[in-house]
PDB file of N, CA and C in Angstrom:
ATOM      1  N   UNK A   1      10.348   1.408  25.332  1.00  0.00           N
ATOM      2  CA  UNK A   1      10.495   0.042  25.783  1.00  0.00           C
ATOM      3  C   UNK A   1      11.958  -0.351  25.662  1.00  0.00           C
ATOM      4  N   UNK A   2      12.364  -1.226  26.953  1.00  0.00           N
ATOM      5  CA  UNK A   2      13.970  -1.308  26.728  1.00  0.00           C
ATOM      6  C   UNK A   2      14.090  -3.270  26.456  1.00  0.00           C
ATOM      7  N   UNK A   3      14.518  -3.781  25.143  1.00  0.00           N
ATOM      8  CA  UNK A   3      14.775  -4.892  24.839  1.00  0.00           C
ATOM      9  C   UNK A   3      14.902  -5.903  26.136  1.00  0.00           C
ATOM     10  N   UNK A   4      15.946  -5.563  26.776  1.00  0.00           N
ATOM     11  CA  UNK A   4      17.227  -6.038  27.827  1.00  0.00           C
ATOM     12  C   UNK A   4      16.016  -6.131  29.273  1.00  0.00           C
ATOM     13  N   UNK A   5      15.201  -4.878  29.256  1.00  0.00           N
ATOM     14  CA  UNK A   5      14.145  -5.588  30.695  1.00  0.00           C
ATOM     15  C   UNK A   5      13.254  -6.224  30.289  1.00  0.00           C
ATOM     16  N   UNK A   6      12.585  -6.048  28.817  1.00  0.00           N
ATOM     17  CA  UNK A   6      11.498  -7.528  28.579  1.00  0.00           C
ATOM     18  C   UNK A   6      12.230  -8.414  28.270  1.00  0.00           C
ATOM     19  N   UNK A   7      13.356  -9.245  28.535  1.00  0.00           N
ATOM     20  CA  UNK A   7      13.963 -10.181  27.969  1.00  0.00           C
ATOM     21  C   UNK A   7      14.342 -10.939  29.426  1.00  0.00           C
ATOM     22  N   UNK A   8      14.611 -10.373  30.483  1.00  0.00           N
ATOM     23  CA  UNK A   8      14.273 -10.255  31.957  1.00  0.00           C
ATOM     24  C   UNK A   8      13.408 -11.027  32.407  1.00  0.00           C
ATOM     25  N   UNK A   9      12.574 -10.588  32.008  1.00  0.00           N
ATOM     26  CA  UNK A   9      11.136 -10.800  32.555  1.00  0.00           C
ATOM     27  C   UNK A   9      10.526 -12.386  31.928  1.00  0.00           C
ATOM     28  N   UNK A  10      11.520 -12.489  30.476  1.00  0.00           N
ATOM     29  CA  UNK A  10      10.730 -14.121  30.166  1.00  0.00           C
ATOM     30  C   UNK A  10      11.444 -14.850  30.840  1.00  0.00           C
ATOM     31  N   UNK A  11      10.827 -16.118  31.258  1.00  0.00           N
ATOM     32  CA  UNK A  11      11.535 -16.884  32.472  1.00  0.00           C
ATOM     33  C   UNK A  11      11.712 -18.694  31.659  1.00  0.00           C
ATOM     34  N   UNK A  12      10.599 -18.803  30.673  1.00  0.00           N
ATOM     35  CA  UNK A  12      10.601 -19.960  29.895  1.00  0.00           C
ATOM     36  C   UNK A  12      10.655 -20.250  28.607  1.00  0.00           C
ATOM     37  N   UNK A  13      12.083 -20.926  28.656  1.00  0.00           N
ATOM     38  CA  UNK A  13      12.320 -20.995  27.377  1.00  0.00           C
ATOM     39  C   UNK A  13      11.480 -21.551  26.302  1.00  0.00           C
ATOM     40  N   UNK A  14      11.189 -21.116  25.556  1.00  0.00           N
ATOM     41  CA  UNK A  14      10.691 -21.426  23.793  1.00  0.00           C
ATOM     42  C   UNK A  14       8.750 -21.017  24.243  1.00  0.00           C
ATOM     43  N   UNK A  15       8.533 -19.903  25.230  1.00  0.00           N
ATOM     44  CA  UNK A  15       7.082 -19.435  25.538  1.00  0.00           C
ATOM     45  C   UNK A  15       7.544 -17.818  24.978  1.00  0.00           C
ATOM     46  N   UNK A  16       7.263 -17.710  23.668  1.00  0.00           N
ATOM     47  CA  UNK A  16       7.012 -16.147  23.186  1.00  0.00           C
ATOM     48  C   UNK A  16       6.355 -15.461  23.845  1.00  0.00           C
ATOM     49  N   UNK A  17       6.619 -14.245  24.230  1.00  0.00           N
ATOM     50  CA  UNK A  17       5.851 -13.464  24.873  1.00  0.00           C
ATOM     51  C   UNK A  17       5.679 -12.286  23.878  1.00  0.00           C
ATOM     52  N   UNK A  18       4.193 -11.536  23.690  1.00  0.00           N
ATOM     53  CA  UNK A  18       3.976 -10.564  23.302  1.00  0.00           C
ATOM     54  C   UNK A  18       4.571  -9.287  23.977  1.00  0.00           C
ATOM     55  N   UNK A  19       5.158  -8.627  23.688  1.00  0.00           N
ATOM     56  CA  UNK A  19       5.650  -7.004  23.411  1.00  0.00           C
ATOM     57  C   UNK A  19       4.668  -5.726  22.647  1.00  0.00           C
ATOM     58  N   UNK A  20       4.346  -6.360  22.039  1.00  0.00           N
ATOM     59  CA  UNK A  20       3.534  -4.817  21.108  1.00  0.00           C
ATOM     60  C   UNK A  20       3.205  -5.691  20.002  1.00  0.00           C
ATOM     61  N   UNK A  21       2.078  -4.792  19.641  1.00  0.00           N
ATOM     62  CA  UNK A  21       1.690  -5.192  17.926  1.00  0.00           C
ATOM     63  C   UNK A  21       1.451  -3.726  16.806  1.00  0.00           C
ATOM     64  N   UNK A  22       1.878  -4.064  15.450  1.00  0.00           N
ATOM     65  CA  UNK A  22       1.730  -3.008  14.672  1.00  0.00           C
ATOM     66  C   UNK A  22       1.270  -3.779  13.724  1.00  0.00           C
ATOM     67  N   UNK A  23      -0.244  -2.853  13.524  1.00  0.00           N
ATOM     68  CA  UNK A  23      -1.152  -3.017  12.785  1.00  0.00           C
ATOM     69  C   UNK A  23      -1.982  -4.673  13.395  1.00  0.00           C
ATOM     70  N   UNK A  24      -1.932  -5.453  12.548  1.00  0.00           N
ATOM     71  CA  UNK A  24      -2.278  -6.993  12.611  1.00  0.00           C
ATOM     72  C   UNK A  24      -0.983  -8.194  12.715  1.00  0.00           C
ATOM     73  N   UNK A  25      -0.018  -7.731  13.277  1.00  0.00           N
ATOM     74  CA  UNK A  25       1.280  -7.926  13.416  1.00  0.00           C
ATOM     75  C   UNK A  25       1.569  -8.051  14.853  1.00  0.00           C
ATOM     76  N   UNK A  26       2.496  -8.946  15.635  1.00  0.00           N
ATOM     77  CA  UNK A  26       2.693  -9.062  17.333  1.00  0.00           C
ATOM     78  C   UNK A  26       3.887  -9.239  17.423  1.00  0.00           C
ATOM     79  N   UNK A  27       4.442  -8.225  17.826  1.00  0.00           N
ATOM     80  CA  UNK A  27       6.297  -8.602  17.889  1.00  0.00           C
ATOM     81  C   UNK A  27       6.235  -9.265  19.427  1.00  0.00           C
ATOM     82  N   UNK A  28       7.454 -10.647  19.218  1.00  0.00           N
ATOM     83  CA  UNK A  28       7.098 -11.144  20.356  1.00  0.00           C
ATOM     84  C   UNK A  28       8.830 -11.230  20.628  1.00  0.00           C
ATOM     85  N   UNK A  29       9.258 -11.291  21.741  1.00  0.00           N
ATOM     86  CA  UNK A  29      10.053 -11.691  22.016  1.00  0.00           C
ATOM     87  C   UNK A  29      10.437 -13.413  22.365  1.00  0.00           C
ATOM     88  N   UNK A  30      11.576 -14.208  22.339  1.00  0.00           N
ATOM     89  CA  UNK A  30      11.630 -15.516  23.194  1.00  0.00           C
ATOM     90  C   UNK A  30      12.959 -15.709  23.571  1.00  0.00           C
ATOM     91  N   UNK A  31      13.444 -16.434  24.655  1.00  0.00           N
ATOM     92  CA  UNK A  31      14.357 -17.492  24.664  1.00  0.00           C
ATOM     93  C   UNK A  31      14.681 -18.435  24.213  1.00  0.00           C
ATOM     94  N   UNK A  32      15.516 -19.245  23.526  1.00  0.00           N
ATOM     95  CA  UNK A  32      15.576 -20.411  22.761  1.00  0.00           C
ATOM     96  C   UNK A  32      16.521 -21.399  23.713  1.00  0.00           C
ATOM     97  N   UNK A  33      16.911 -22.957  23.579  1.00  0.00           N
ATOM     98  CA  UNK A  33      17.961 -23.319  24.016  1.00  0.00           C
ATOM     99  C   UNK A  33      17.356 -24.752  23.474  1.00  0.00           C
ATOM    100  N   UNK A  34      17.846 -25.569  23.035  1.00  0.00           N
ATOM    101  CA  UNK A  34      17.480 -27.088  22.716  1.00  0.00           C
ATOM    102  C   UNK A  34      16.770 -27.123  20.869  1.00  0.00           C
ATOM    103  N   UNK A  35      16.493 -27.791  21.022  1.00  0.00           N
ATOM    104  CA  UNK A  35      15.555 -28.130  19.560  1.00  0.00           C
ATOM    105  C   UNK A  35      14.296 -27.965  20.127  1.00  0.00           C
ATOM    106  N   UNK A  36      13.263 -27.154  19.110  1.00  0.00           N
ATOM    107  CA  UNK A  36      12.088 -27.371  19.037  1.00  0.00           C
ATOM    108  C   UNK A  36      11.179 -28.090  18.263  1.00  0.00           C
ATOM    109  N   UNK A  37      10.582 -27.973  17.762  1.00  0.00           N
ATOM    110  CA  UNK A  37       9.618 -28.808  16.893  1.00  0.00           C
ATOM    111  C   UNK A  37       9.466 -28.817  15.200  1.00  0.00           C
ATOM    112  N   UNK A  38       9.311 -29.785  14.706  1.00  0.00           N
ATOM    113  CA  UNK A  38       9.372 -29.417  13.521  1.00  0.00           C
ATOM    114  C   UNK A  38       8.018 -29.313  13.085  1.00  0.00           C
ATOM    115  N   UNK A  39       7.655 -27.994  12.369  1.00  0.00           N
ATOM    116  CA  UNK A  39       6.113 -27.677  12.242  1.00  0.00           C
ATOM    117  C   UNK A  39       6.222 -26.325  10.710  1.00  0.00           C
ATOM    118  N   UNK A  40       5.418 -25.955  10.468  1.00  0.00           N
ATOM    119  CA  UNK A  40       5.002 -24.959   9.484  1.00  0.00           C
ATOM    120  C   UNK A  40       3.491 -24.372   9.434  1.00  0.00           C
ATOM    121  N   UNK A  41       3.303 -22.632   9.231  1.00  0.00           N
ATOM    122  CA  UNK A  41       2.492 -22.234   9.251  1.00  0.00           C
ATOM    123  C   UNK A  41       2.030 -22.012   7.701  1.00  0.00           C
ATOM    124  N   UNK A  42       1.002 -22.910   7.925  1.00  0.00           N
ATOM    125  CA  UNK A  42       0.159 -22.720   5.926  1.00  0.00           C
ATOM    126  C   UNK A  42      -0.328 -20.882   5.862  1.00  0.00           C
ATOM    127  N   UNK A  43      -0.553 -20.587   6.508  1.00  0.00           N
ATOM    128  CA  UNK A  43      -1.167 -19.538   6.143  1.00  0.00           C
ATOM    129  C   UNK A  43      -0.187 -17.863   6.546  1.00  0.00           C
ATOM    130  N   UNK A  44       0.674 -18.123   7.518  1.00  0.00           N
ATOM    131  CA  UNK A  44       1.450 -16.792   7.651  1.00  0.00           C
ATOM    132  C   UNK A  44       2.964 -17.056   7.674  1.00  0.00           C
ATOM    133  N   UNK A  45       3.797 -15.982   6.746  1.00  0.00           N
ATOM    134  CA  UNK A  45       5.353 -16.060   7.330  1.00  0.00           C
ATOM    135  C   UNK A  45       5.736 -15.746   8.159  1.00  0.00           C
ATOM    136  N   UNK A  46       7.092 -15.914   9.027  1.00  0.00           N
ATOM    137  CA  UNK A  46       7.773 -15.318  10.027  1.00  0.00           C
ATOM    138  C   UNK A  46       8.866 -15.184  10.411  1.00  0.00           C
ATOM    139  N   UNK A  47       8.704 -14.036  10.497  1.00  0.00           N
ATOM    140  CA  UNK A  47      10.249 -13.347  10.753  1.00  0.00           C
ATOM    141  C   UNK A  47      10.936 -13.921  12.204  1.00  0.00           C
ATOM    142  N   UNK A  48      12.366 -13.870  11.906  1.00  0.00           N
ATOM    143  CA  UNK A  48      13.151 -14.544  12.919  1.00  0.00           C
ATOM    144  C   UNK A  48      14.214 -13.143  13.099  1.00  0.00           C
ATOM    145  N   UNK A  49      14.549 -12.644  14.474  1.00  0.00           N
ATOM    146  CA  UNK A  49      15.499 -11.458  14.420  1.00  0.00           C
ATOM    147  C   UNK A  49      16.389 -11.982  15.780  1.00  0.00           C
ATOM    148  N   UNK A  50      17.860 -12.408  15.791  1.00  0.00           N
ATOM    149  CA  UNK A  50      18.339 -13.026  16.817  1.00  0.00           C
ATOM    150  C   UNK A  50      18.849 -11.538  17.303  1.00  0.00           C
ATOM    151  N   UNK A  51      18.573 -11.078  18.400  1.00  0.00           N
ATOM    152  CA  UNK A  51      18.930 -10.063  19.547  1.00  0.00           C
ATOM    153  C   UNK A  51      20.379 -10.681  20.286  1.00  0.00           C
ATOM    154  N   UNK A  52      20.363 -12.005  20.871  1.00  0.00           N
ATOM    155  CA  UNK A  52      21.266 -12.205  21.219  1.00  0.00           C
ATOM    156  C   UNK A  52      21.657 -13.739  20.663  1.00  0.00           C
ATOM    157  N   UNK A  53      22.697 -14.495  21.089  1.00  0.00           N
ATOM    158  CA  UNK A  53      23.428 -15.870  20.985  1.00  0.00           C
ATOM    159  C   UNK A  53      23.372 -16.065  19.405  1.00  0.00           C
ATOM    160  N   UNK A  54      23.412 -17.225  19.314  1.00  0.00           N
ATOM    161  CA  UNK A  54      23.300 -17.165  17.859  1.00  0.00           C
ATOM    162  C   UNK A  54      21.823 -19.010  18.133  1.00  0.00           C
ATOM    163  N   UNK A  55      21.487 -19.351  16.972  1.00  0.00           N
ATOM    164  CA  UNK A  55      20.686 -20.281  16.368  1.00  0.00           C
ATOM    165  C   UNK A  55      20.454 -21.009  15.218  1.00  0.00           C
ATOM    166  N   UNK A  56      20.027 -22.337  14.778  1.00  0.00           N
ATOM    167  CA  UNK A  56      19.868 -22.345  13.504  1.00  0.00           C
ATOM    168  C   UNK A  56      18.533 -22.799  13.122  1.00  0.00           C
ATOM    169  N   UNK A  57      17.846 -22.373  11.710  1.00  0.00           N
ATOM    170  CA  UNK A  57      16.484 -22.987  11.441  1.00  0.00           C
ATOM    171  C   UNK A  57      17.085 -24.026  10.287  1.00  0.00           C
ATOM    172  N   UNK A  58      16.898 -25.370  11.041  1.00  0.00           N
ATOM    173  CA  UNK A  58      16.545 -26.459   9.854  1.00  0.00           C
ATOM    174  C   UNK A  58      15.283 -26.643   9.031  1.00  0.00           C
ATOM    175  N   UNK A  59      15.806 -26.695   8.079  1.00  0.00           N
ATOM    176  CA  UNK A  59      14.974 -26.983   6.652  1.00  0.00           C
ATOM    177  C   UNK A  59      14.959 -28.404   5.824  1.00  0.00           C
ATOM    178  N   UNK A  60      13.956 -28.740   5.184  1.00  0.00           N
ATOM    179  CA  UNK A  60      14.297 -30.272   4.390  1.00  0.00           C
ATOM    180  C   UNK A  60      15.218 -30.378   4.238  1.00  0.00           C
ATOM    181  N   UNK A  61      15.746 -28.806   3.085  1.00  0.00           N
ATOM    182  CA  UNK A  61      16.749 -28.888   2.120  1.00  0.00           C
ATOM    183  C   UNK A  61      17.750 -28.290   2.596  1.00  0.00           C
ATOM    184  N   UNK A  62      18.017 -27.958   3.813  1.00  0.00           N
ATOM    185  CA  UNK A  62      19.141 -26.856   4.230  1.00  0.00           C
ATOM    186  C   UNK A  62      18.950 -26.615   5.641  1.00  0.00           C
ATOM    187  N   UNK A  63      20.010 -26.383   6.384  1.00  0.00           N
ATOM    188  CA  UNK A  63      19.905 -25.147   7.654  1.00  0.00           C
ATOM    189  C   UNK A  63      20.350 -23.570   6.755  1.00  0.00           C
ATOM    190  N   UNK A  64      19.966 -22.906   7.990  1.00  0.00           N
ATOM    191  CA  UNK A  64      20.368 -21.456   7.899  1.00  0.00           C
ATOM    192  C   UNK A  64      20.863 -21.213   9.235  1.00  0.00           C
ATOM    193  N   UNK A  65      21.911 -20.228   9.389  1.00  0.00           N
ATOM    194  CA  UNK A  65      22.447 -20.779  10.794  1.00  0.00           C
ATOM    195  C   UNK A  65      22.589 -18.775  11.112  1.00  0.00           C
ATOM    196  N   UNK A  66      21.592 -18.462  12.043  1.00  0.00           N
ATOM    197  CA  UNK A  66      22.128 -16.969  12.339  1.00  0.00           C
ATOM    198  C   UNK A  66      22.387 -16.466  13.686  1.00  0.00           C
ATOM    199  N   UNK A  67      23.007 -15.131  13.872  1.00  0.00           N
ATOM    200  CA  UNK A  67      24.027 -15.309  14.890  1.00  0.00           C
ATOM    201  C   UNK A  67      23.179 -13.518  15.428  1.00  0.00           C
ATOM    202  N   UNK A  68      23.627 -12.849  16.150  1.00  0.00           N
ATOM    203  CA  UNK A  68      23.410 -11.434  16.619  1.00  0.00           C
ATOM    204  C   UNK A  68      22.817 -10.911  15.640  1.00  0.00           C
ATOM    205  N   UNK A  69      22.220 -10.340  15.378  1.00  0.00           N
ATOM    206  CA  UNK A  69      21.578  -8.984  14.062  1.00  0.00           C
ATOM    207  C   UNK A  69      21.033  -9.527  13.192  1.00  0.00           C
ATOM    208  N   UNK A  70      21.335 -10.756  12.631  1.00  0.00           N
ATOM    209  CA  UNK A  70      21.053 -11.834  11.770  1.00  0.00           C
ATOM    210  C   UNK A  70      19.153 -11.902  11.827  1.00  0.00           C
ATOM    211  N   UNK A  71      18.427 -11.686  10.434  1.00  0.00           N
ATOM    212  CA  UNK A  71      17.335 -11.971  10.250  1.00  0.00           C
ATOM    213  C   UNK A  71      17.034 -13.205   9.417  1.00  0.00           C
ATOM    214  N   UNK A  72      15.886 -13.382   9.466  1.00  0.00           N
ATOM    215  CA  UNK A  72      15.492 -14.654   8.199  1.00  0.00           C
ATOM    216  C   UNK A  72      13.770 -14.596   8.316  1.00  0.00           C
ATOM    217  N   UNK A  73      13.285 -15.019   7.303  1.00  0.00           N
ATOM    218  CA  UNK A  73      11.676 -15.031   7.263  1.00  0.00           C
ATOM    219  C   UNK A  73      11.455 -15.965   6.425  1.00  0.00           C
ATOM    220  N   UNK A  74      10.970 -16.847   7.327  1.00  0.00           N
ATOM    221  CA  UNK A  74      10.625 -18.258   6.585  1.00  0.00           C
ATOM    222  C   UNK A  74       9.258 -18.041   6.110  1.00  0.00           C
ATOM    223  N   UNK A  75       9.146 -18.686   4.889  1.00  0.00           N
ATOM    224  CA  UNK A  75       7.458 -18.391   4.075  1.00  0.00           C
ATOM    225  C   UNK A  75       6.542 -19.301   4.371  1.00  0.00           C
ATOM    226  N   UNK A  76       5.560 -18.823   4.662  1.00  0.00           N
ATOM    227  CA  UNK A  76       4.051 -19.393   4.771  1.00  0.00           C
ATOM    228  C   UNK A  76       4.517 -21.646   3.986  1.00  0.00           C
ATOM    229  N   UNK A  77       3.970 -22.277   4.860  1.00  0.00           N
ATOM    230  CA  UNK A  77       3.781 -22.983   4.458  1.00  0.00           C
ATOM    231  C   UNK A  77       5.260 -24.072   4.353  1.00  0.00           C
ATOM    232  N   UNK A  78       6.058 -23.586   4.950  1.00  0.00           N
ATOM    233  CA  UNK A  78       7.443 -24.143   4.888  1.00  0.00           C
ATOM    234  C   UNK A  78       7.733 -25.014   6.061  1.00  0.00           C
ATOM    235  N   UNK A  79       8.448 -25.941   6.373  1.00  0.00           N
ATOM    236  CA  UNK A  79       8.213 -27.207   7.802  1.00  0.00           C
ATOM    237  C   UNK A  79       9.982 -26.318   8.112  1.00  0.00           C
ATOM    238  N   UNK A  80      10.217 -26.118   9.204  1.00  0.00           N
ATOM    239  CA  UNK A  80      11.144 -25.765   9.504  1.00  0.00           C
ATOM    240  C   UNK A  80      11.268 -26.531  11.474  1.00  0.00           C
ATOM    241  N   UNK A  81      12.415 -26.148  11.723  1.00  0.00           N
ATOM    242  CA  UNK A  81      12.858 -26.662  13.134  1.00  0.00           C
ATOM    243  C   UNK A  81      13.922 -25.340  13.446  1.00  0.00           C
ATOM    244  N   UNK A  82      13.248 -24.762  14.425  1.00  0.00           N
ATOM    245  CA  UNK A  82      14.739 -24.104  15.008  1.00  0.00           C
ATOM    246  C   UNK A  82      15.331 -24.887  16.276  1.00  0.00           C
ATOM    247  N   UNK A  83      16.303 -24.525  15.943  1.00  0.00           N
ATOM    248  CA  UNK A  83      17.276 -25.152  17.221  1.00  0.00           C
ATOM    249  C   UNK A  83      18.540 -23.954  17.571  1.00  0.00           C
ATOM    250  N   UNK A  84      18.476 -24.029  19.156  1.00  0.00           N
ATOM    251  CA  UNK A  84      19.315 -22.775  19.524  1.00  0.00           C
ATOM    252  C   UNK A  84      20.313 -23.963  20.621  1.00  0.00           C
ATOM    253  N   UNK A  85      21.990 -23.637  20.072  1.00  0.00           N
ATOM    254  CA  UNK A  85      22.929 -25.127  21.050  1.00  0.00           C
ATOM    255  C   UNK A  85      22.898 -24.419  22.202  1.00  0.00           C
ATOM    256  N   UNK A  86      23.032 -22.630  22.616  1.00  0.00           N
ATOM    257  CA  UNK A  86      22.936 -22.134  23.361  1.00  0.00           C
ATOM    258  C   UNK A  86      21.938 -21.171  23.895  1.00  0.00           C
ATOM    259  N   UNK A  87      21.893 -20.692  25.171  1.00  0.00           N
ATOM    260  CA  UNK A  87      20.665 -19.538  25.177  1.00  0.00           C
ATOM    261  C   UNK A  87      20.911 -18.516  24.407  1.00  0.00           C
ATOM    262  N   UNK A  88      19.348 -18.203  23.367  1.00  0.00           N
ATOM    263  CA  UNK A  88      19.556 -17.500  22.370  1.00  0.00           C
ATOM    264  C   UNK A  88      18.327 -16.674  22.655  1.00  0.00           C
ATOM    265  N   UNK A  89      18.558 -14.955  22.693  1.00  0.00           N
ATOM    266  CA  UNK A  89      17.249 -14.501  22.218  1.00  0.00           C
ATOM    267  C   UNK A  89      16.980 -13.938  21.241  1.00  0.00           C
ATOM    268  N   UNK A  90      15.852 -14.145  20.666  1.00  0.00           N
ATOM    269  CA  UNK A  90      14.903 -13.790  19.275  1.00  0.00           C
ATOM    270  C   UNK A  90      13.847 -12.590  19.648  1.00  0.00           C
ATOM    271  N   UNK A  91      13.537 -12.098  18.189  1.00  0.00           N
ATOM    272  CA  UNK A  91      12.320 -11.613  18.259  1.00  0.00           C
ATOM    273  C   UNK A  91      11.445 -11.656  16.970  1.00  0.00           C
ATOM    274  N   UNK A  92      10.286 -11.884  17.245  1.00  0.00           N
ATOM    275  CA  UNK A  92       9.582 -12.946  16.550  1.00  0.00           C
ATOM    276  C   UNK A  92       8.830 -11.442  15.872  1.00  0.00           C
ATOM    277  N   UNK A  93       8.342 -11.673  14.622  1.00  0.00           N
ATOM    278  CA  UNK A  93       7.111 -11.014  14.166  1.00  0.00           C
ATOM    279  C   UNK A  93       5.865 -11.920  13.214  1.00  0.00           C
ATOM    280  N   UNK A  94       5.179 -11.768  13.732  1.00  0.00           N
ATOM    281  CA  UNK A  94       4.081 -12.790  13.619  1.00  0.00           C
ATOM    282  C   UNK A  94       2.868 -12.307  13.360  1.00  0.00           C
ATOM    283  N   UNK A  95       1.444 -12.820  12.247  1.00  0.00           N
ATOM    284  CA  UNK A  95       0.334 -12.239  12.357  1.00  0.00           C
ATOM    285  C   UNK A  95      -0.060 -12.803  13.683  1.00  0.00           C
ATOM    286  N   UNK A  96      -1.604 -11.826  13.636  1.00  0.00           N
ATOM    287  CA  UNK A  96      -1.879 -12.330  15.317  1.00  0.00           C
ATOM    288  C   UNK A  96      -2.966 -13.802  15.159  1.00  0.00           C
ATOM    289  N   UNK A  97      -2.768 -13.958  13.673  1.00  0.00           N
ATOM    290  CA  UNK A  97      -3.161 -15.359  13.368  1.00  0.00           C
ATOM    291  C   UNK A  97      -2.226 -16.593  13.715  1.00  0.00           C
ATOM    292  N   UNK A  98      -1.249 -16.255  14.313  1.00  0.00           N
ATOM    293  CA  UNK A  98       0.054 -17.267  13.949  1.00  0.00           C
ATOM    294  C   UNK A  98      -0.154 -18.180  14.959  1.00  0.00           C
ATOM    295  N   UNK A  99       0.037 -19.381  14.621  1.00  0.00           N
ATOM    296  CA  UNK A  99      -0.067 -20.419  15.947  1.00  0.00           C
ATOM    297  C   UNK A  99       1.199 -20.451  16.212  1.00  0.00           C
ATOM    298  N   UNK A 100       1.671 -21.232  17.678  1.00  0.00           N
ATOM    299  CA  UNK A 100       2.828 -21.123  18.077  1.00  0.00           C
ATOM    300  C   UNK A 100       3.300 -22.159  17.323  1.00  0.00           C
ATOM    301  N   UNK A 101       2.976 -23.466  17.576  1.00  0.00           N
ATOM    302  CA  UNK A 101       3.331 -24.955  16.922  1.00  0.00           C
ATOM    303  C   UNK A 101       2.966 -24.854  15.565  1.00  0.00           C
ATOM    304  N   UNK A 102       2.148 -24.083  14.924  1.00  0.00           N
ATOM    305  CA  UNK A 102       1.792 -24.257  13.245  1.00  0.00           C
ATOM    306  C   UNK A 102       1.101 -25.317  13.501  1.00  0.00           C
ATOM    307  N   UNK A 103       1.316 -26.324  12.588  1.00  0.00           N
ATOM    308  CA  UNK A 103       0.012 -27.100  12.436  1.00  0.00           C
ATOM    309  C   UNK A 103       0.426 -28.643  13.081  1.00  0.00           C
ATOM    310  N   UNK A 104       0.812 -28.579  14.272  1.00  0.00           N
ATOM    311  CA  UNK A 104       1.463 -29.540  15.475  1.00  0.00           C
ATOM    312  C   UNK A 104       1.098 -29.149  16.817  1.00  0.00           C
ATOM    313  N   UNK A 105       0.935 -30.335  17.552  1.00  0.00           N
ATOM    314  CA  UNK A 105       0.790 -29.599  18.868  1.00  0.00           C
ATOM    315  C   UNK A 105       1.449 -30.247  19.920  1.00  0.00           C
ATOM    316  N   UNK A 106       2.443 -29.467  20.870  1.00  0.00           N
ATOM    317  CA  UNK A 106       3.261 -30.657  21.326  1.00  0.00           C
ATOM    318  C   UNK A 106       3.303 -29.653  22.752  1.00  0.00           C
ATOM    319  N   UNK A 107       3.898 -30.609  23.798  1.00  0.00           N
ATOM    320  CA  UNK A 107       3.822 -29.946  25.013  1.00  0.00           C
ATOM    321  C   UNK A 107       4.453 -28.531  24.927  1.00  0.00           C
ATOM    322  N   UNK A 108       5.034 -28.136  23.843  1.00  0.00           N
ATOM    323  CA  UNK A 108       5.572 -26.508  24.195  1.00  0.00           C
ATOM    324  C   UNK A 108       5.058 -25.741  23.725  1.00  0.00           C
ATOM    325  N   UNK A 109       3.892 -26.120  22.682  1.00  0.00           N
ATOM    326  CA  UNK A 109       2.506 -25.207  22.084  1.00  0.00           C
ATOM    327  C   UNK A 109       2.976 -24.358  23.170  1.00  0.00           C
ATOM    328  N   UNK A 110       2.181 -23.089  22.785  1.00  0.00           N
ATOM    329  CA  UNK A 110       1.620 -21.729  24.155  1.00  0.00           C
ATOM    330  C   UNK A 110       0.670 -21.596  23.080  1.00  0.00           C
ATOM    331  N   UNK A 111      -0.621 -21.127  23.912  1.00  0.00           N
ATOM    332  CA  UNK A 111      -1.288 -20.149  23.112  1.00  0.00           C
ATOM    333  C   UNK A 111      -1.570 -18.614  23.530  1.00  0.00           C
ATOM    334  N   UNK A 112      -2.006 -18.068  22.308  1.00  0.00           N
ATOM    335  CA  UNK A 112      -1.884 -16.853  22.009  1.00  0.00           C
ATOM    336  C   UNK A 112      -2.039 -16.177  23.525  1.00  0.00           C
ATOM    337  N   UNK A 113      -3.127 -16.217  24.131  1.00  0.00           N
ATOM    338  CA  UNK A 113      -3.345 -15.880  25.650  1.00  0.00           C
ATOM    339  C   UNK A 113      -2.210 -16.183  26.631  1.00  0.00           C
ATOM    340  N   UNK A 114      -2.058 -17.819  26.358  1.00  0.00           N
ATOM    341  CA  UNK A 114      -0.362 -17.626  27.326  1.00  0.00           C
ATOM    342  C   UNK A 114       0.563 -16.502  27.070  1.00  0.00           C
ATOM    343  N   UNK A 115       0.684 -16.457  25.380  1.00  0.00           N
ATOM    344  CA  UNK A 115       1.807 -15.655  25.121  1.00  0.00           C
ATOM    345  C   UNK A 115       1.496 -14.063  25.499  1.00  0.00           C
ATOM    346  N   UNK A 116       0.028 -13.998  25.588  1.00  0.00           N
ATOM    347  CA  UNK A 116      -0.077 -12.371  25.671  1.00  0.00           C
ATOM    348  C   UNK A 116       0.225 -12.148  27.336  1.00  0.00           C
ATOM    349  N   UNK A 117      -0.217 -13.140  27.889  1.00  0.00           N
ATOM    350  CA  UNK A 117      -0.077 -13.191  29.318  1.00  0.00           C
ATOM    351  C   UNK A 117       1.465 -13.756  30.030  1.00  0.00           C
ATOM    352  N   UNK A 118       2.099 -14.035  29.341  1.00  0.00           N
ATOM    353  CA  UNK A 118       3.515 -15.219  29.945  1.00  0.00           C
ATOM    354  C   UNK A 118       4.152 -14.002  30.836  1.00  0.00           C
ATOM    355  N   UNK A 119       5.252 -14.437  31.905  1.00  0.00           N
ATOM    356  CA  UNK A 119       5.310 -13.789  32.349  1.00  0.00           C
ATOM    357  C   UNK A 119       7.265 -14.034  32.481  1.00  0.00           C
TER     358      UNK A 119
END
């Protein structure tokens, strides 16, 4: 699988698209650009891996601000906001429990089916 043609292929920003899963795990790819939502998953963590631009995840108590290669894994149960000033791509690892919004639901929800299906 080549990063650079599934990254192609997503056309809307902040709609993860599934790539593969290992084990009970869904690596997803996305686009970022604007602020998203501020939300948290009670029950799973998730990994953040910026592929390209850079981004930051706001926190109560802090941002974290990462750029190319740059990882972070926010823990179960934490309210976070990412915000990307420019087009940024990520790749997400997620149980295949993970909601997109966590425990919010706002017009940029996807669900799991969008995401397995997005195009």
């Amino acid at each position: 699988m080549n990063l650079e043609q599934q990254f192609a292929r997503v056309t809307e920003l902040w709609w993860p698209r599934v790539i593969g899963q290992v084990n009970d795990q869904y690596v997803k790819i996305a686009k970022l650009k604007g602020e998203f939502t501020w939300h948290k998953h009670d029950d799973e963590d998730e990994l953040f891996y910026v592929v390209k631009g850079r981004m930051r995840i706001q926190f109560e108590d802090g941002n974290v601000d990462l750029s190319a290669g740059d990882l972070h894994i926010v823990p179960k149960g934490v309210l976070h906001n990412p915000i990307a000033d420019e087009e940024c791509w990520i790749m997400l690892i997620e149980t295949v429990t993970t909601r997109h919004t966590g425990d919010v639901e706002t017009d940029l929800t996807r669900t799991i089916e969008q995401q397995l299906g997005a195009s």
